[in-house]
C-alpha atoms as a PDB file:
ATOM      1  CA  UNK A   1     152.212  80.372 133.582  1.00  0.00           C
ATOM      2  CA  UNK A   2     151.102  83.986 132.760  1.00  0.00           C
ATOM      3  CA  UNK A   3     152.718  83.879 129.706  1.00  0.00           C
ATOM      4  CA  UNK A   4     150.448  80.469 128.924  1.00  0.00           C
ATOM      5  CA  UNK A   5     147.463  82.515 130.092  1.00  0.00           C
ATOM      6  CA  UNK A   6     148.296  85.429 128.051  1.00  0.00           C
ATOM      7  CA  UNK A   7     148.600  83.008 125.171  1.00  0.00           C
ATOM      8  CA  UNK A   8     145.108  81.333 125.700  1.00  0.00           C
ATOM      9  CA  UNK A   9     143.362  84.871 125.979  1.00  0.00           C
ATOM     10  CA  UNK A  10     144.907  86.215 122.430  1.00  0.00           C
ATOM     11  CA  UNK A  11     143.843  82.612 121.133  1.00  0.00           C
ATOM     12  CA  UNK A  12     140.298  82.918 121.895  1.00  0.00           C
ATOM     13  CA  UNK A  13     139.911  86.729 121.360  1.00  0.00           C
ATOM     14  CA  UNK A  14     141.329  85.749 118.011  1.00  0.00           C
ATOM     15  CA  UNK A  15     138.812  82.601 117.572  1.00  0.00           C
ATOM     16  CA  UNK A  16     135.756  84.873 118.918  1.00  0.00           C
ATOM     17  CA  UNK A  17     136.725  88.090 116.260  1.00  0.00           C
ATOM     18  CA  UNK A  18     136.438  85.015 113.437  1.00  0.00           C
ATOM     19  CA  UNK A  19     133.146  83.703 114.335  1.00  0.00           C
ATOM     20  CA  UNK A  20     131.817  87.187 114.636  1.00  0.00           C
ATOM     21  CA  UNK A  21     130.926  88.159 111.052  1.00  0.00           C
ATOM     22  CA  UNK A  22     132.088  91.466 109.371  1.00  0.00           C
ATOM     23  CA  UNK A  23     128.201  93.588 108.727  1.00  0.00           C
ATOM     24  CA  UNK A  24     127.368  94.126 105.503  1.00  0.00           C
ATOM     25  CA  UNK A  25     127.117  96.904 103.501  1.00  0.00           C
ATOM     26  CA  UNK A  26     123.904  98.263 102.408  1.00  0.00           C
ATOM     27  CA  UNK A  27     123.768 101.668 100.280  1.00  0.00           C
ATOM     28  CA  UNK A  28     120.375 103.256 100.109  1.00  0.00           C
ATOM     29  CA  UNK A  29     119.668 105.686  97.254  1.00  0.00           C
ATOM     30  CA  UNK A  30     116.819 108.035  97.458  1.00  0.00           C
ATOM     31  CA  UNK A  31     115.240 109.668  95.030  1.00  0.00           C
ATOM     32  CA  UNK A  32     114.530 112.809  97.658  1.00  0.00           C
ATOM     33  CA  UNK A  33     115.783 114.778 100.278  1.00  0.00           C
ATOM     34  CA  UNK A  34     116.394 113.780 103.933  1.00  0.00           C
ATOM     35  CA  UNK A  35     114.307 116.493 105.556  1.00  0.00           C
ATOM     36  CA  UNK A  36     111.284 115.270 102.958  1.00  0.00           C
ATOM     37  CA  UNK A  37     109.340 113.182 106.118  1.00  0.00           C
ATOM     38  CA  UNK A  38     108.549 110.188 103.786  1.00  0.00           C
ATOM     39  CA  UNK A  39     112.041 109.929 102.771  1.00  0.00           C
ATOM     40  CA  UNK A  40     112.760 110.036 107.261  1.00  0.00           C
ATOM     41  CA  UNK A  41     110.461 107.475 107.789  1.00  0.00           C
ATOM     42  CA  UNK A  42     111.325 105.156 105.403  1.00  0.00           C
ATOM     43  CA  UNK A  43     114.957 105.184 106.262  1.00  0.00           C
ATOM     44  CA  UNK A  44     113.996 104.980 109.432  1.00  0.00           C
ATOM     45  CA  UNK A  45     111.849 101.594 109.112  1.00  0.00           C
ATOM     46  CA  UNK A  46     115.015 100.230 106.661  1.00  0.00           C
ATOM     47  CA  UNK A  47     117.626 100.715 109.690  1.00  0.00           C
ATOM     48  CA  UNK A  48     114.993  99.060 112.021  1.00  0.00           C
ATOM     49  CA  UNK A  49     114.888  95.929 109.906  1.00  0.00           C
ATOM     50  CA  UNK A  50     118.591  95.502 108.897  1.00  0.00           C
ATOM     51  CA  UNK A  51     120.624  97.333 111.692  1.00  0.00           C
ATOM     52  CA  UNK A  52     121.453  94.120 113.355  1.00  0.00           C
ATOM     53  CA  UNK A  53     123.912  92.666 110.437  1.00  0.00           C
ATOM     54  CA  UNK A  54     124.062  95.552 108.082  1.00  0.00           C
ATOM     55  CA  UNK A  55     125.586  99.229 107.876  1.00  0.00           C
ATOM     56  CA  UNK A  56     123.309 101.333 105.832  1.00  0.00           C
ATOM     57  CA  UNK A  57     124.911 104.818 103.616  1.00  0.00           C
ATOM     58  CA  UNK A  58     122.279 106.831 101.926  1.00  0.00           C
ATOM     59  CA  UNK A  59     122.688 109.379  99.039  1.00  0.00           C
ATOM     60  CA  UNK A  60     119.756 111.642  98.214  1.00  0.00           C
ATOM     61  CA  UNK A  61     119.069 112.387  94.899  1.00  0.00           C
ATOM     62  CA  UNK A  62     117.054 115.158  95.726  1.00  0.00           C
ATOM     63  CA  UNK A  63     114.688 115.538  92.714  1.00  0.00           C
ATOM     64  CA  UNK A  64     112.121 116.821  94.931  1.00  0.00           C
ATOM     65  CA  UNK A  65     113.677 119.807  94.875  1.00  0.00           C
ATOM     66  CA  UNK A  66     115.719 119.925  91.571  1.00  0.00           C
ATOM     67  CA  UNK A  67     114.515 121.148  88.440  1.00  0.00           C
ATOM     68  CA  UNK A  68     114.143 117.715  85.792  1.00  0.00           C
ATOM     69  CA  UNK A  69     116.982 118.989  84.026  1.00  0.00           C
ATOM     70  CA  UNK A  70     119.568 118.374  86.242  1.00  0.00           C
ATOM     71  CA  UNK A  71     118.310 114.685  87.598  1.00  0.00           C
ATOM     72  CA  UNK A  72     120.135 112.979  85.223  1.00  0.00           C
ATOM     73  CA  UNK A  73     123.576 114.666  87.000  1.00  0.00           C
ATOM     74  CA  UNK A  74     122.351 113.270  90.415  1.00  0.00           C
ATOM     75  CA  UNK A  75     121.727 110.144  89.108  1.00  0.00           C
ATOM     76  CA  UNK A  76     125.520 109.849  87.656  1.00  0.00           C
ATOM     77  CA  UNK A  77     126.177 111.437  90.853  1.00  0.00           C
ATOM     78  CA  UNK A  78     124.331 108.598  92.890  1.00  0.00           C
ATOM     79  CA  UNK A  79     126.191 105.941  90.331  1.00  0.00           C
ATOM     80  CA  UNK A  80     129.289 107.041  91.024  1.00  0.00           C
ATOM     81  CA  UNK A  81     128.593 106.385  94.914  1.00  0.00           C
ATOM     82  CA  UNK A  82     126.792 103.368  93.901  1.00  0.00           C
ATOM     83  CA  UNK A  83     130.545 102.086  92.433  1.00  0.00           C
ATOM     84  CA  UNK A  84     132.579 103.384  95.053  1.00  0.00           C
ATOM     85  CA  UNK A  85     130.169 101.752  97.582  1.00  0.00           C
ATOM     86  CA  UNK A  86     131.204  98.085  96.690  1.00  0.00           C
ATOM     87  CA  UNK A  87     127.850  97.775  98.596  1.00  0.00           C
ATOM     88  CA  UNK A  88     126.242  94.111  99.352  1.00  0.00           C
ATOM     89  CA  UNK A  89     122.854  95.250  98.500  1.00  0.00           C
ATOM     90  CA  UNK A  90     121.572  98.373  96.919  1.00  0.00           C
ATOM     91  CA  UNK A  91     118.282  99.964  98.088  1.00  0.00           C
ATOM     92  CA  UNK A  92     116.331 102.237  95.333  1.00  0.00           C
ATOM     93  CA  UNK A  93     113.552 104.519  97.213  1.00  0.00           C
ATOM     94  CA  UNK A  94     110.336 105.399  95.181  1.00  0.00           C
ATOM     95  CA  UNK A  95     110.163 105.827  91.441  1.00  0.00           C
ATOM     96  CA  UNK A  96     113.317 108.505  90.165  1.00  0.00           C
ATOM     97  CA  UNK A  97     115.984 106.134  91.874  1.00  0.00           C
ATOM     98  CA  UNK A  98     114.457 103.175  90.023  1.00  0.00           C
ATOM     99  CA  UNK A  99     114.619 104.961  86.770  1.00  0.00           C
ATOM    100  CA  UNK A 100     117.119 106.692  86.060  1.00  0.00           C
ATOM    101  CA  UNK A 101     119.441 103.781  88.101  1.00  0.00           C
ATOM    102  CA  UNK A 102     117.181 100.516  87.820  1.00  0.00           C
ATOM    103  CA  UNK A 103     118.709  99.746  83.891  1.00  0.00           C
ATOM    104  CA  UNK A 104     122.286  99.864  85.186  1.00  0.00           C
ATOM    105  CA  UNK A 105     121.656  97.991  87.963  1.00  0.00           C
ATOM    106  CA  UNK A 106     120.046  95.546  86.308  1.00  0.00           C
ATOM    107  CA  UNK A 107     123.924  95.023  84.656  1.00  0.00           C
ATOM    108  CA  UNK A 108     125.223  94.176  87.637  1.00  0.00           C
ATOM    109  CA  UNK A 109     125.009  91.192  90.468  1.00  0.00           C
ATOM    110  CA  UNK A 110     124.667  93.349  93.373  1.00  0.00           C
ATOM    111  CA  UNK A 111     120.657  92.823  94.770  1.00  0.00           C
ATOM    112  CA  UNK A 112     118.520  95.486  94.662  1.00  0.00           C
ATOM    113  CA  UNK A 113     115.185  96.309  96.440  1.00  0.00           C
ATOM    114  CA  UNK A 114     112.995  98.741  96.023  1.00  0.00           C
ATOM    115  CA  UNK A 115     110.465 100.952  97.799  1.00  0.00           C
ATOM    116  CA  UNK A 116     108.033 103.902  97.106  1.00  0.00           C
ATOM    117  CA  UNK A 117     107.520 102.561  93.602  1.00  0.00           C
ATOM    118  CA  UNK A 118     104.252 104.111  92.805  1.00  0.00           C
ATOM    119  CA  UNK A 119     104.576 102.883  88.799  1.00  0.00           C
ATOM    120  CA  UNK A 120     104.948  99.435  87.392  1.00  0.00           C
ATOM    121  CA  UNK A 121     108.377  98.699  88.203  1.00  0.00           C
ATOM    122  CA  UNK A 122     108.968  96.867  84.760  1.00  0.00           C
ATOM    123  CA  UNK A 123     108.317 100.330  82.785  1.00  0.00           C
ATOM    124  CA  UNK A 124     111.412 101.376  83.249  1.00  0.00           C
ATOM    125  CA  UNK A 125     113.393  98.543  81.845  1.00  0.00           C
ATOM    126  CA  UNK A 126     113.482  98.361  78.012  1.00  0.00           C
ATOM    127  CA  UNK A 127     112.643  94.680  77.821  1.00  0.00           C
ATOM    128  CA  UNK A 128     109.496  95.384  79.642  1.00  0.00           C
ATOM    129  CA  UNK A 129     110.433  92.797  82.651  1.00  0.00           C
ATOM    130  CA  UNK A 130     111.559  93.147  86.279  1.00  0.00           C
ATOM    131  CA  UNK A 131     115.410  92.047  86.373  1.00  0.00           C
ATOM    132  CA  UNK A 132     116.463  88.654  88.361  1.00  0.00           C
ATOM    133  CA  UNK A 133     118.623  91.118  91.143  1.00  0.00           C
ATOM    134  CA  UNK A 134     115.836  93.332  91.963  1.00  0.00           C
ATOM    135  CA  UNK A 135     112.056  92.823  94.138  1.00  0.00           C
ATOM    136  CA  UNK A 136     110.872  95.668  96.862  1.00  0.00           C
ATOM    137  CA  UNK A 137     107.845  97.077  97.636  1.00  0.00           C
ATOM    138  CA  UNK A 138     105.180  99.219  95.846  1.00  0.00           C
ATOM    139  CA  UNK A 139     103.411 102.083  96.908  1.00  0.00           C
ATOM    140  CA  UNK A 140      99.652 101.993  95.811  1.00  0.00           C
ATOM    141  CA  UNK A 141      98.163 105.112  97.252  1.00  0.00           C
ATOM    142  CA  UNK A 142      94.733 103.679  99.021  1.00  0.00           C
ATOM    143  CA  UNK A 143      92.526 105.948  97.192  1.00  0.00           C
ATOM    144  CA  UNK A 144      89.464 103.803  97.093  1.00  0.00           C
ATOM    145  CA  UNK A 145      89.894 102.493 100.675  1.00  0.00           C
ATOM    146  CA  UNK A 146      89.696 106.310 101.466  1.00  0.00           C
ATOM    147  CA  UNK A 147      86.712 107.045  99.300  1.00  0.00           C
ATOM    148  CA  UNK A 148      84.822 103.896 101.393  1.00  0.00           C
ATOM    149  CA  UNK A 149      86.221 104.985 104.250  1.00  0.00           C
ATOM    150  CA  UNK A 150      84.253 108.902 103.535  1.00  0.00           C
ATOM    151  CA  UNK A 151      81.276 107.032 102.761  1.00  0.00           C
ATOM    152  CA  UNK A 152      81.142 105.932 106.475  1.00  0.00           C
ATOM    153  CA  UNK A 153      81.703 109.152 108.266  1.00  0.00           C
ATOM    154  CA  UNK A 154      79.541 110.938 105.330  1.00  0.00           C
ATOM    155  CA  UNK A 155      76.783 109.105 104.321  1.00  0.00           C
ATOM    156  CA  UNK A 156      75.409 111.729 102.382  1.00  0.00           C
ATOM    157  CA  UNK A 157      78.333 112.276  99.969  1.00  0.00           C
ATOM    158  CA  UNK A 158      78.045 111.697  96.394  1.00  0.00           C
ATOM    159  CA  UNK A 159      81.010 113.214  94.453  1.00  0.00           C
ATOM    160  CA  UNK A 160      84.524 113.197  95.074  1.00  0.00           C
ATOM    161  CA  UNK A 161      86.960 115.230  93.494  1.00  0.00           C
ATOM    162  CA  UNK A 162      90.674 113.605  93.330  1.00  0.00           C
ATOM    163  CA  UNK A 163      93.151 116.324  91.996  1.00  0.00           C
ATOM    164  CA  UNK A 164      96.773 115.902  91.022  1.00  0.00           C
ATOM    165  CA  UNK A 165      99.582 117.688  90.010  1.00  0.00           C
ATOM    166  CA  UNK A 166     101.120 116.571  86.521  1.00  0.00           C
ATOM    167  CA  UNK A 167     104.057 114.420  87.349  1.00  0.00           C
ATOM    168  CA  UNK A 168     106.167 111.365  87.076  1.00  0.00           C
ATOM    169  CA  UNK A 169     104.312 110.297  89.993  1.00  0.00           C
ATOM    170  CA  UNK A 170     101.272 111.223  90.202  1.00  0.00           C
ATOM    171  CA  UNK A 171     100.851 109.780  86.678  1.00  0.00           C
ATOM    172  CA  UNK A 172     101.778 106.307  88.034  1.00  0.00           C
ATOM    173  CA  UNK A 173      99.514 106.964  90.843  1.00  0.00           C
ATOM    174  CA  UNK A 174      96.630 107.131  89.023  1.00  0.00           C
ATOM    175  CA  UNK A 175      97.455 104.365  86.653  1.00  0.00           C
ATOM    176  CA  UNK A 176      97.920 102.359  88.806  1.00  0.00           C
ATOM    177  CA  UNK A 177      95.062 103.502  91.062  1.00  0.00           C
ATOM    178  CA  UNK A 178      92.458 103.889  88.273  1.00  0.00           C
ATOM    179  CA  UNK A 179      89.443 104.153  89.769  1.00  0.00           C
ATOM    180  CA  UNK A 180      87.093 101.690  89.139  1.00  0.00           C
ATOM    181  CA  UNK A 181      83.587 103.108  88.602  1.00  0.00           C
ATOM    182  CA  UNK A 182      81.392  99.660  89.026  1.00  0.00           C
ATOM    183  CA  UNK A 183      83.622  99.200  91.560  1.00  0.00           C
ATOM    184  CA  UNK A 184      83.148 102.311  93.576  1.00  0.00           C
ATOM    185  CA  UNK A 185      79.029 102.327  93.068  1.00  0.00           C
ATOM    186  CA  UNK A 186      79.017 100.057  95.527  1.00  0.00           C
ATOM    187  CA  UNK A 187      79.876 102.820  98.074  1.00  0.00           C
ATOM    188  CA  UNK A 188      77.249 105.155  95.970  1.00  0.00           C
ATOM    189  CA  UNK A 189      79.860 107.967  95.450  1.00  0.00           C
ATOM    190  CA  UNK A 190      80.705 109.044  91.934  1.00  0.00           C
ATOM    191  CA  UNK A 191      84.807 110.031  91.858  1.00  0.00           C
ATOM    192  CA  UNK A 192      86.092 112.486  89.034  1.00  0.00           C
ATOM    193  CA  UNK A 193      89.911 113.169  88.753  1.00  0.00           C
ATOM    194  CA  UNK A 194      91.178 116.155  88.031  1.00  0.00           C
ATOM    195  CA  UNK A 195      95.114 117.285  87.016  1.00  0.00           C
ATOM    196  CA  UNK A 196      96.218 120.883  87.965  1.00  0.00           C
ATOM    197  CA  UNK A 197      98.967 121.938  85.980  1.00  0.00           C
ATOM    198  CA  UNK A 198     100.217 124.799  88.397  1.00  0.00           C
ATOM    199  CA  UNK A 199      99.281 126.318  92.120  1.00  0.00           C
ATOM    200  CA  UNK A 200      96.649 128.676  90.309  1.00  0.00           C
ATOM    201  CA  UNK A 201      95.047 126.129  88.622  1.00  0.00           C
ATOM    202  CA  UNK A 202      95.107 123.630  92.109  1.00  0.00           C
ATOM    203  CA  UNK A 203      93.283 126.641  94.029  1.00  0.00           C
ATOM    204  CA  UNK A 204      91.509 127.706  91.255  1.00  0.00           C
ATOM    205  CA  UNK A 205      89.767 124.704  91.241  1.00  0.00           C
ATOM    206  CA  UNK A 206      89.864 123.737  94.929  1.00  0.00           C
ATOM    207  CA  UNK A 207      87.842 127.571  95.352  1.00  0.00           C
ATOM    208  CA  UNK A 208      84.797 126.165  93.102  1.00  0.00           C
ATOM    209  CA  UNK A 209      84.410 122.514  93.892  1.00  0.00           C
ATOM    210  CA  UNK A 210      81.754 122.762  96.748  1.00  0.00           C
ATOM    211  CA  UNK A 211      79.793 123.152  93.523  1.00  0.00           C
ATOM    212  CA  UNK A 212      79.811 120.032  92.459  1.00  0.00           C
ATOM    213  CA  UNK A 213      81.978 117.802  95.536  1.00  0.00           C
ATOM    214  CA  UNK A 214      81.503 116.852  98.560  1.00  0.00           C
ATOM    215  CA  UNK A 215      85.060 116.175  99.395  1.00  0.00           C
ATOM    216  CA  UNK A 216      88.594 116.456  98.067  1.00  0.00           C
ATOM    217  CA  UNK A 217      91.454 113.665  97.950  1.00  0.00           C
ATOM    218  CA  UNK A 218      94.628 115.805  97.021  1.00  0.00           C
ATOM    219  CA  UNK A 219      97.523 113.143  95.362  1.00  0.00           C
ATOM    220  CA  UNK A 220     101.185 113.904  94.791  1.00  0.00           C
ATOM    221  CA  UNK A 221     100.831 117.332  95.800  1.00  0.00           C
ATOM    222  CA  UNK A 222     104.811 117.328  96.945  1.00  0.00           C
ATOM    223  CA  UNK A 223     106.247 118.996  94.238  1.00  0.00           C
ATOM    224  CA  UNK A 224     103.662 121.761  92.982  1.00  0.00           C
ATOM    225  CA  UNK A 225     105.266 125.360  92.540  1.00  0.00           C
ATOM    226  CA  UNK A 226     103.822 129.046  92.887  1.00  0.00           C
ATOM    227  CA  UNK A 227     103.663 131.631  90.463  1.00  0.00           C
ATOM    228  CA  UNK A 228     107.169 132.488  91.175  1.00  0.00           C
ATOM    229  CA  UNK A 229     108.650 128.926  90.338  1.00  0.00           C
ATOM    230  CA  UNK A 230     109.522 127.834  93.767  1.00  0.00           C
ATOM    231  CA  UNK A 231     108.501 124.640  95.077  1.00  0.00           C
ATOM    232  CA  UNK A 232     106.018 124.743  97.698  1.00  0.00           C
ATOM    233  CA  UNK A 233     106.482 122.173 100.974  1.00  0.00           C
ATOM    234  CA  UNK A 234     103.517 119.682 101.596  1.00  0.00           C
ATOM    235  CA  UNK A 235     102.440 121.590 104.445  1.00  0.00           C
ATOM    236  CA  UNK A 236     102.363 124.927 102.213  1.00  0.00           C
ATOM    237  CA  UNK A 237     100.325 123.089  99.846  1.00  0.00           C
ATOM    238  CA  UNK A 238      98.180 121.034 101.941  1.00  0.00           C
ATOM    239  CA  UNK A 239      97.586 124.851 103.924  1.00  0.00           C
ATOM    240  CA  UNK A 240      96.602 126.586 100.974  1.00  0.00           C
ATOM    241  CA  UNK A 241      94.089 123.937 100.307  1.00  0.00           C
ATOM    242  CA  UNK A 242      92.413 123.521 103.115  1.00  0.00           C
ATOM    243  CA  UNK A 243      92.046 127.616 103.449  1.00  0.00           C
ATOM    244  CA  UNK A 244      90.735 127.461 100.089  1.00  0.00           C
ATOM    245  CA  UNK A 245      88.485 124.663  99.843  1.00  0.00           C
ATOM    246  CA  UNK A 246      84.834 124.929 101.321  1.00  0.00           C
ATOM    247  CA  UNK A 247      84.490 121.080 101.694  1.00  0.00           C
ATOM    248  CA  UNK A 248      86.843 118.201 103.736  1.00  0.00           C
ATOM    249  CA  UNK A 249      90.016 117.303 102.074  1.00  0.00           C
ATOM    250  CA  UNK A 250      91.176 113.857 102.874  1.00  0.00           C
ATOM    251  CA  UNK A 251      94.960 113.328 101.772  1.00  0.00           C
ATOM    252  CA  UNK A 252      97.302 110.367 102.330  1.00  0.00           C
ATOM    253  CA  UNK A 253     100.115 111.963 104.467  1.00  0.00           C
ATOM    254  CA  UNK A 254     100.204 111.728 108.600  1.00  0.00           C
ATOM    255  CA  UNK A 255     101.570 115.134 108.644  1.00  0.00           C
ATOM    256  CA  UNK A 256      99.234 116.707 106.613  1.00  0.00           C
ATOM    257  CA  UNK A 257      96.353 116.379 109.062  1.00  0.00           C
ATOM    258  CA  UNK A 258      95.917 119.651 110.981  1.00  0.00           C
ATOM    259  CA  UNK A 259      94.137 122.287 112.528  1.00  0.00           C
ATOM    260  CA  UNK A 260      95.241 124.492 109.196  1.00  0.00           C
ATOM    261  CA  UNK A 261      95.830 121.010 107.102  1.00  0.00           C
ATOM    262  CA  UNK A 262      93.756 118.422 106.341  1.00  0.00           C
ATOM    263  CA  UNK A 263      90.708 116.952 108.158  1.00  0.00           C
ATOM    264  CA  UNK A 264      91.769 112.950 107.572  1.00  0.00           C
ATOM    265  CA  UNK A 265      94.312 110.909 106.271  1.00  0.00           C
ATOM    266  CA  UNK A 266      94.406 107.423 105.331  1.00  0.00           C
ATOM    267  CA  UNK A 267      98.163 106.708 106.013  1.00  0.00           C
ATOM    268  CA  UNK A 268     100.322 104.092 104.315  1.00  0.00           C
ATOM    269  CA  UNK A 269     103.189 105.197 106.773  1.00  0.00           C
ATOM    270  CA  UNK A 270     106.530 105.763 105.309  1.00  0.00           C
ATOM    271  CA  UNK A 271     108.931 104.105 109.042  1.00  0.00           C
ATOM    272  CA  UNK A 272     106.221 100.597 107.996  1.00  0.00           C
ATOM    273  CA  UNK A 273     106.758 100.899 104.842  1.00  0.00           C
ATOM    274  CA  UNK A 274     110.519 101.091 105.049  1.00  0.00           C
ATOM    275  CA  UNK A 275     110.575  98.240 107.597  1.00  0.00           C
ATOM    276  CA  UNK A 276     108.918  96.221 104.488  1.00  0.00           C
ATOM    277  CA  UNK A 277     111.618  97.046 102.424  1.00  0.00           C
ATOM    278  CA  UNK A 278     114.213  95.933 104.368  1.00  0.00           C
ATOM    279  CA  UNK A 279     112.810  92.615 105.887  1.00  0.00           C
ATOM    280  CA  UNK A 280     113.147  92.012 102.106  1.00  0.00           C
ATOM    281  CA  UNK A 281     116.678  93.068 102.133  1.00  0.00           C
ATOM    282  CA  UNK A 282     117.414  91.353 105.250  1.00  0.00           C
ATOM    283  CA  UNK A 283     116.313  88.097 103.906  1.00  0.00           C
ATOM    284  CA  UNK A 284     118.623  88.648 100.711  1.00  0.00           C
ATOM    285  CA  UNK A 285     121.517  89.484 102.517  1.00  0.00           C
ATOM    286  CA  UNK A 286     121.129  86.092 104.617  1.00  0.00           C
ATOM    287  CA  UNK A 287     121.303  84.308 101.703  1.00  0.00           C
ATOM    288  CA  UNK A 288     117.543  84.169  99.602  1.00  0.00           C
ATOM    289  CA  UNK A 289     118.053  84.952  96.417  1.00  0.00           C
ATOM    290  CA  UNK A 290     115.672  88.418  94.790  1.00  0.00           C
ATOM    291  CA  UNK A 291     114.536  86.153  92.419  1.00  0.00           C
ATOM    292  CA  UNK A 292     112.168  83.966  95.407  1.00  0.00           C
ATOM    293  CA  UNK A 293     110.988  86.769  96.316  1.00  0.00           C
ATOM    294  CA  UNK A 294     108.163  88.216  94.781  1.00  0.00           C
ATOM    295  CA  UNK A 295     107.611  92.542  94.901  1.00  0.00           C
ATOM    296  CA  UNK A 296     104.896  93.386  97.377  1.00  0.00           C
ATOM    297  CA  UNK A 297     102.059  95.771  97.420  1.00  0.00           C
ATOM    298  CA  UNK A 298     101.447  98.215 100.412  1.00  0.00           C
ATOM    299  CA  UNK A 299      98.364 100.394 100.383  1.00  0.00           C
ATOM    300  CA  UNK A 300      97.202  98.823 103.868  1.00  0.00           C
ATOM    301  CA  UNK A 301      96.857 102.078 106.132  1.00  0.00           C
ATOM    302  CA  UNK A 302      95.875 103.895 109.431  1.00  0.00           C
ATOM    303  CA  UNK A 303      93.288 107.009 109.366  1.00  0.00           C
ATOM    304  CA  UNK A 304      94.061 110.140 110.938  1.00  0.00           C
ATOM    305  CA  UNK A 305      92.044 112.856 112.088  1.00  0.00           C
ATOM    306  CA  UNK A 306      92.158 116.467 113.415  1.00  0.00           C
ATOM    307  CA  UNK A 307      89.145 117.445 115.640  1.00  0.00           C
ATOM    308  CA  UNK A 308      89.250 120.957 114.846  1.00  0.00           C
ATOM    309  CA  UNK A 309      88.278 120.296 110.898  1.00  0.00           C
ATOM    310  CA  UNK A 310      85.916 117.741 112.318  1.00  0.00           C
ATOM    311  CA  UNK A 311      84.309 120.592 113.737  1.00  0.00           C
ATOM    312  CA  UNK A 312      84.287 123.065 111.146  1.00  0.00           C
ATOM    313  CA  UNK A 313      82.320 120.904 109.034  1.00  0.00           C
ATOM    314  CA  UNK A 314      80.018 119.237 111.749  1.00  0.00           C
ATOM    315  CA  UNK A 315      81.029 116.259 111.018  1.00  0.00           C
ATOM    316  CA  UNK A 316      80.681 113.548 113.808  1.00  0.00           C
ATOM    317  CA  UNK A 317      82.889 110.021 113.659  1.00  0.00           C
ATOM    318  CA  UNK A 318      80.917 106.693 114.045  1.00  0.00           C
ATOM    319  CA  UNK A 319      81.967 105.240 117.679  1.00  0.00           C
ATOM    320  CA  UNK A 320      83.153 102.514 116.060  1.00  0.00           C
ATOM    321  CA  UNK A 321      85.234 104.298 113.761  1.00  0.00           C
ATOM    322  CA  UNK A 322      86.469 106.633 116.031  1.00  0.00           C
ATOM    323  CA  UNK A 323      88.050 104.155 118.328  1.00  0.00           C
ATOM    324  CA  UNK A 324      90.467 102.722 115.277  1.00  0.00           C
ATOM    325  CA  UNK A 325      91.725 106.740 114.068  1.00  0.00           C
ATOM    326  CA  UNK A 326      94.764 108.479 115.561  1.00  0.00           C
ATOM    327  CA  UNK A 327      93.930 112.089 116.012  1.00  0.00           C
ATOM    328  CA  UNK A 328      96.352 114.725 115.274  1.00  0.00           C
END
């Protein structure tokens, strides 16, 4: 009899280890660093979504950080992992991962989706279209929901400077942001964009644009370096602005928003953003095919606020606005 028993446990441990299904194996590949907080949250909103069925690796390609000369060496690197991997679904975050990995991909079977992709996706394939493995989610920086959004809380405002560095990415930014002048009239403020090609030229003009502006909208600032080649953190750079600049700089970053940062933010967070991504890939890896699915757009966001650069420049929210903000 307990040797019957004994028989009828193994039996249905055996039965219930079947019917429970192996998790998959999902290998993110980011194009930046893992202390970089858009690069946290975005992971962080990936695991959320696909944690239940899937294991998720990442490799950082660190570019960020990297002079350009030496991507190409992570992104063998982050190949190499890729084909070691044997991973169900590959996950490509924001634009360097997508090119210098999206035409090999694109070879393969394996699904792919994407996320952070701040250019057209289908640049960086040589037939000029998106590949039947891959979809995701791009990253359209809200700059003319934040320019509607100053003409709220500053009615008087008439100019807005946008500056950017001169990148990969913030050259698909403002592509792909191009700011529509008809459109924008209809908030009555004029927006000029400006590209800084070092940290003297950013302050430089940051120092005179109370001149002329009546606020500042800093984009892909992530990557800028000082005089002595060394890339400077977001928070060194958003600092430096903000010390420098005699009018409100609105950026596009949570953390940014500070007592020494900026005054507002309108966020598309990186944790919701990632959790788009991989409701995508969750969907794939339970059987729907990248090809039904088509790429979606964030640039929804939240504003932030910090009360202290409120103050400085007098400015006072709308009740109705101020119930909405997050205040850091």
């Amino acid at each position: 009899m307990r040797y019957a028993l004994l028989i009828v446990i193994l039996v249905s441990t055996f039965h219930s280890a079947k019917a429970w299904p192996e998790p998959k194996a999902v290998l993110l590949v980011s194009s930046y660093h893992q202390e970089f907080p858009w690069t946290y949250q975005c992971e962080v909103g990936i695991r959320e979504s696909v944690s239940a069925i899937a294991n998720v690796e990442t490799f950082y390609m660190d570019t960020k950080r990297l002079p350009d000369n030496e991507f190409q060496t992570r992104a063998d690197l982050a190949w190499k992992k890729i084909e070691e991997s044997n991973a169900d679904l590959i996950l490509l975050g924001d634009d360097n991962a997508l090119r210098f990995l999206g035409p090999r991909l694109a070879r393969k079977d394996t699904p792919v989706v994407f996320l952070g992709i701040n250019h057209n996706p289908r640049v960086y394939f040589s037939d000029g279209l998106l590949p039947p493995n891959m979809t995701g989610v791009l990253e359209r920086t809200p700059i003319f929901g934040t320019i509607r959004f100053i003409s709220k809380i500053m009615p008087e405002a008439k100019r807005v400077l946008v500056i950017t560095g001169d990148s990969q990415t913030s050259r698909a930014e403002l592509k792909n942001t191009l700011l529509d002048q008809k459109t924008l009239a209809t908030t009555g403020i004029v927006a000029d964009v400006k590209v800084a090609s070092n940290w003297a030229d950013w302050l430089r003009t940051l120092h005179s644009a109370h001149e002329t502006y009546d606020a500042i909208i800093p984009i892909a600032y992530f990557n800028i370096k000082d005089e002595h080649g060394k890339y400077l953190s977001a928070e060194e750079a958003i600092t430096g602005m903000s010390e420098t600049s005699q009018i409100p700089i609105f950026a596009n970053q949570d953390y940014t928003v500070s007592d020494a940062g900026a005054m507002g933010a309108l966020v598309i967070h990186g944790q919701t953003h990632g959790k788009r991504a991989g409701a995508i890939a969750l969907k794939i890896l339970e059987g729907t095919s990248p090809l039904a699915i088509a790429p979606e757009i964030d640039q929804s966001g939240v504003f932030y606020f910090n009360r202290k650069q409120l103050q400085r420049f007098d400015i006072s929210l709308p009740e109705q606005i101020e119930k909405k903000v997050i205040f850091n």
